[in-house]
C-alpha atoms as a PDB file:
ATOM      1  CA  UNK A   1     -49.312  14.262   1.215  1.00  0.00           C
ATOM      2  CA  UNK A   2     -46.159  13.453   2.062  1.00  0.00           C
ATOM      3  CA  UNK A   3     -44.694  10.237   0.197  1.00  0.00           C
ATOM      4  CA  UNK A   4     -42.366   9.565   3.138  1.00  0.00           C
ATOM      5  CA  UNK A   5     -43.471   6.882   5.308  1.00  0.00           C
ATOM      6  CA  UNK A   6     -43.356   7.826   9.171  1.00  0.00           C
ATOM      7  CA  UNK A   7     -40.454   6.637  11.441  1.00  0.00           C
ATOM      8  CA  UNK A   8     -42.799   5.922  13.599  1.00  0.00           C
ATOM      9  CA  UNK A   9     -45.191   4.183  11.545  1.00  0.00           C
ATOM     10  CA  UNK A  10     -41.793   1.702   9.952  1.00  0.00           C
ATOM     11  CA  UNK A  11     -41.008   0.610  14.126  1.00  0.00           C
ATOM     12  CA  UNK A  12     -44.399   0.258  14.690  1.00  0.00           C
ATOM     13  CA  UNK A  13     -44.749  -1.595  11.485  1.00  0.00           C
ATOM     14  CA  UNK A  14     -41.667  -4.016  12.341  1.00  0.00           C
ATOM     15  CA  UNK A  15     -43.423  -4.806  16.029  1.00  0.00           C
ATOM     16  CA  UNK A  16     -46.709  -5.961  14.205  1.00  0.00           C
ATOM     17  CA  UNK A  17     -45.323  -7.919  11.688  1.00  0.00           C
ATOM     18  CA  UNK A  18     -44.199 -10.937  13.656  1.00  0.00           C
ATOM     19  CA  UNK A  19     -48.007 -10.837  15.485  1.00  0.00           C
ATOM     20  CA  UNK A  20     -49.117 -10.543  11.878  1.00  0.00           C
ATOM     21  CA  UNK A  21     -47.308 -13.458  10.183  1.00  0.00           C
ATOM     22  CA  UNK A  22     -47.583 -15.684  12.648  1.00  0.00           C
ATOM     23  CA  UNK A  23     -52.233 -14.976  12.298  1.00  0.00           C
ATOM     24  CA  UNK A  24     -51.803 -15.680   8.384  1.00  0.00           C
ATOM     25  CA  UNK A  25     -50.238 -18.800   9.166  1.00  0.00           C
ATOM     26  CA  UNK A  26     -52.574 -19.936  11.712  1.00  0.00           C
ATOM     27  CA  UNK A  27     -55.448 -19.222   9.065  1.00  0.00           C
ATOM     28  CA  UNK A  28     -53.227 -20.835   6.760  1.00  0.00           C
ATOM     29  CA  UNK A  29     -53.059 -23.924   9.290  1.00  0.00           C
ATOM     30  CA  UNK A  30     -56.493 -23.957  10.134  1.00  0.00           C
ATOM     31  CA  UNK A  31     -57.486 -24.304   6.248  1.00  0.00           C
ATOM     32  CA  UNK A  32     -55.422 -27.047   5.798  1.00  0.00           C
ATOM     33  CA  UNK A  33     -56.788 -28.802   9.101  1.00  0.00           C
ATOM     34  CA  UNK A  34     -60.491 -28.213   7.453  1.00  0.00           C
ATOM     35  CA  UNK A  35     -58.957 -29.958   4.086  1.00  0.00           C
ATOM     36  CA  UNK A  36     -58.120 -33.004   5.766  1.00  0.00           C
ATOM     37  CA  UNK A  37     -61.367 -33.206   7.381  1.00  0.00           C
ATOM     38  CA  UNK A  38     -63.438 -33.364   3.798  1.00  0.00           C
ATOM     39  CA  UNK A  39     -64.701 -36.936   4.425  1.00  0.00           C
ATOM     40  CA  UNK A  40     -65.168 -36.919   0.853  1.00  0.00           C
ATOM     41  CA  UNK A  41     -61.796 -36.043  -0.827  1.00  0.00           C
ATOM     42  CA  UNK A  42     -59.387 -39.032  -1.325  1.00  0.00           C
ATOM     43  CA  UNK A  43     -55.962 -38.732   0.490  1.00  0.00           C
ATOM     44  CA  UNK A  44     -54.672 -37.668  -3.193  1.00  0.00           C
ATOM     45  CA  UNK A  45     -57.553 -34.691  -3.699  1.00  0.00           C
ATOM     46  CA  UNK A  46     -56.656 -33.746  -0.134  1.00  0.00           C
ATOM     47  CA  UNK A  47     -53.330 -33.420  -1.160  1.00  0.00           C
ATOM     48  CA  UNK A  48     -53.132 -31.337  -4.166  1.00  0.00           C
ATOM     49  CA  UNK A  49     -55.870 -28.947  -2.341  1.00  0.00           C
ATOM     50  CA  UNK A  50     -53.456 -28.691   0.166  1.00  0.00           C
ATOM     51  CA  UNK A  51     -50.594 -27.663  -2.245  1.00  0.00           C
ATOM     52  CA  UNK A  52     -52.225 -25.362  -4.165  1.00  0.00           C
ATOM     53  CA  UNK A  53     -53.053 -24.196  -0.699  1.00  0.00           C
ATOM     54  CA  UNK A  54     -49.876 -23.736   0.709  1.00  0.00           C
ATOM     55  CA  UNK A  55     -48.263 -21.944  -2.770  1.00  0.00           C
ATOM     56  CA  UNK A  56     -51.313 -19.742  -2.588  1.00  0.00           C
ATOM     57  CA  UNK A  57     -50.347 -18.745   1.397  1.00  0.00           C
ATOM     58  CA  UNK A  58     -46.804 -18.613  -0.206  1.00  0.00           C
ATOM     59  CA  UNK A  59     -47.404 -15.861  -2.390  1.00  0.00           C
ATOM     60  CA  UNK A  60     -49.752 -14.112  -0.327  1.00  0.00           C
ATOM     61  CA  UNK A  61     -46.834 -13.575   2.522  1.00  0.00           C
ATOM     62  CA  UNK A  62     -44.161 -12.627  -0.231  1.00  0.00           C
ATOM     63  CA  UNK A  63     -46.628 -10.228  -1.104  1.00  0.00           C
ATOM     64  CA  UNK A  64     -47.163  -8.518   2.444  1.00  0.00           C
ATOM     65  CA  UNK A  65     -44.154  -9.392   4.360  1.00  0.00           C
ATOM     66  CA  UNK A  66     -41.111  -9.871   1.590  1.00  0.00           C
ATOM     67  CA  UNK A  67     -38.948  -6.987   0.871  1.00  0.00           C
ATOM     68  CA  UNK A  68     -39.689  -4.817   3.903  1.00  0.00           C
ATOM     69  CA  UNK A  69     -38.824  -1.616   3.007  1.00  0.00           C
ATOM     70  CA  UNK A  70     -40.269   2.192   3.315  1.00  0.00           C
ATOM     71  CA  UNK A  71     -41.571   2.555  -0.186  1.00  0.00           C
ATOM     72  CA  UNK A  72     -43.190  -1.064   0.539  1.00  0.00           C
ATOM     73  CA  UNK A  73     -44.684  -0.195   3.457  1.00  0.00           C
ATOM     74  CA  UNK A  74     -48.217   1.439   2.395  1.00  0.00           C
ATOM     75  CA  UNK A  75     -48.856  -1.688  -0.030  1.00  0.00           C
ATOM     76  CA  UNK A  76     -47.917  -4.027   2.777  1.00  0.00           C
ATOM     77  CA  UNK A  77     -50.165  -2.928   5.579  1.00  0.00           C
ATOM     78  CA  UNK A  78     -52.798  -2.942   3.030  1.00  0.00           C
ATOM     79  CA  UNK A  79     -52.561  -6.252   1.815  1.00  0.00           C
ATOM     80  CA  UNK A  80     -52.458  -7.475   5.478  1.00  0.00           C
ATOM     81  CA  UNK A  81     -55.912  -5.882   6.232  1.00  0.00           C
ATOM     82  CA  UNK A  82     -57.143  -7.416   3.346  1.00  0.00           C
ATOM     83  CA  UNK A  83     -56.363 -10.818   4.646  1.00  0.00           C
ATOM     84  CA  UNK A  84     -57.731 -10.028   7.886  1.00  0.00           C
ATOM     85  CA  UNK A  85     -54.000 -10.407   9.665  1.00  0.00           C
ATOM     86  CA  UNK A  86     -54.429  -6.689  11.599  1.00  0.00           C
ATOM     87  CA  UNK A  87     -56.609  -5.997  14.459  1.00  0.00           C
ATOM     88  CA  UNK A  88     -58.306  -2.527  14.935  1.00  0.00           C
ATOM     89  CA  UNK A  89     -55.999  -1.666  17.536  1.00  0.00           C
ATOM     90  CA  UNK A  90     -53.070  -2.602  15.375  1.00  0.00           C
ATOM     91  CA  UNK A  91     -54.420  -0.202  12.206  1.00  0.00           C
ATOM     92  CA  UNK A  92     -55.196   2.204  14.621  1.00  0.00           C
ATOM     93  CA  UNK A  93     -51.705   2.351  15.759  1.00  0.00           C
ATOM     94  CA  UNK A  94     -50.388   3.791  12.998  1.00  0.00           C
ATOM     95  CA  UNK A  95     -50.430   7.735  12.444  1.00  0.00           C
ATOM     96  CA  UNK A  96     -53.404   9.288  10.797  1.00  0.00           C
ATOM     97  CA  UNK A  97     -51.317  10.060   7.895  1.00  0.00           C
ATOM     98  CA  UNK A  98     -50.973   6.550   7.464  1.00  0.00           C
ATOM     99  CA  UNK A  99     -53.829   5.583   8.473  1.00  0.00           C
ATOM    100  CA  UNK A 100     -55.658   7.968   5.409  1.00  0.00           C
ATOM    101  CA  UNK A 101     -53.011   6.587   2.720  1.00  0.00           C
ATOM    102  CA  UNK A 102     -54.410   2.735   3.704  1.00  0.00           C
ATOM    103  CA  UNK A 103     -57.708   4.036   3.002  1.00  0.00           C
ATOM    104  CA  UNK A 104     -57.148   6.003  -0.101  1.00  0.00           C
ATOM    105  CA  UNK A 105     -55.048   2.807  -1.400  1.00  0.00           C
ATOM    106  CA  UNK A 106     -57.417   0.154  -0.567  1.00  0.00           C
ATOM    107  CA  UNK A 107     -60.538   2.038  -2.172  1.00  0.00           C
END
């Protein structure tokens, strides 16, 4: 197999991403929303949750959405379906070719 990643796949790659980005944040948003509800956490506790939180969402979208290049590509779109940021449709988008390399990456 081909190491190359598709022309096709990188455009349809750079259409998903902002869709992509803006779900992890969202989740991101909701979690923090679900922090401040814990009745039982004092402001403080709520707070350093919340940080360790946000650096945790930090790294996770330096991971999948820094550096976007060709040789990242592969990595990328598998670290976004782990975190649940692609819809069928979306993964199913891609060529088979890329499609098999996800799957033989993320087993």
């Amino acid at each position: 197999m081909s190491l190359d990643f598709p022309e096709e796949d990188w455009l349809r790659l750079h259409q998903i991403r902002p869709h992509a980005i803006e779900r992890l944040c969202k989740k991101a948003i909701h979690q923090i929303a679900e922090i401040q509800r814990m009745p039982h956490l004092s402001k403080h506790d709520a707070y350093l949750k919340i940080s360790d939180l946000v650096r945790q969402e930090d790294r996770a979208i330096e991971a999948a959405f820094g550096t976007p290049k060709r040789t990242n590509a592969i990595r990328q779109i598998r670290l976004m379906i782990q975190q649940g940021i692609l819809t069928p449709a979306e993964i199913s988008s891609f060529t088979k070719e890329t499609q098999i390399r996800v799957e033989l990456d993320t087993e």
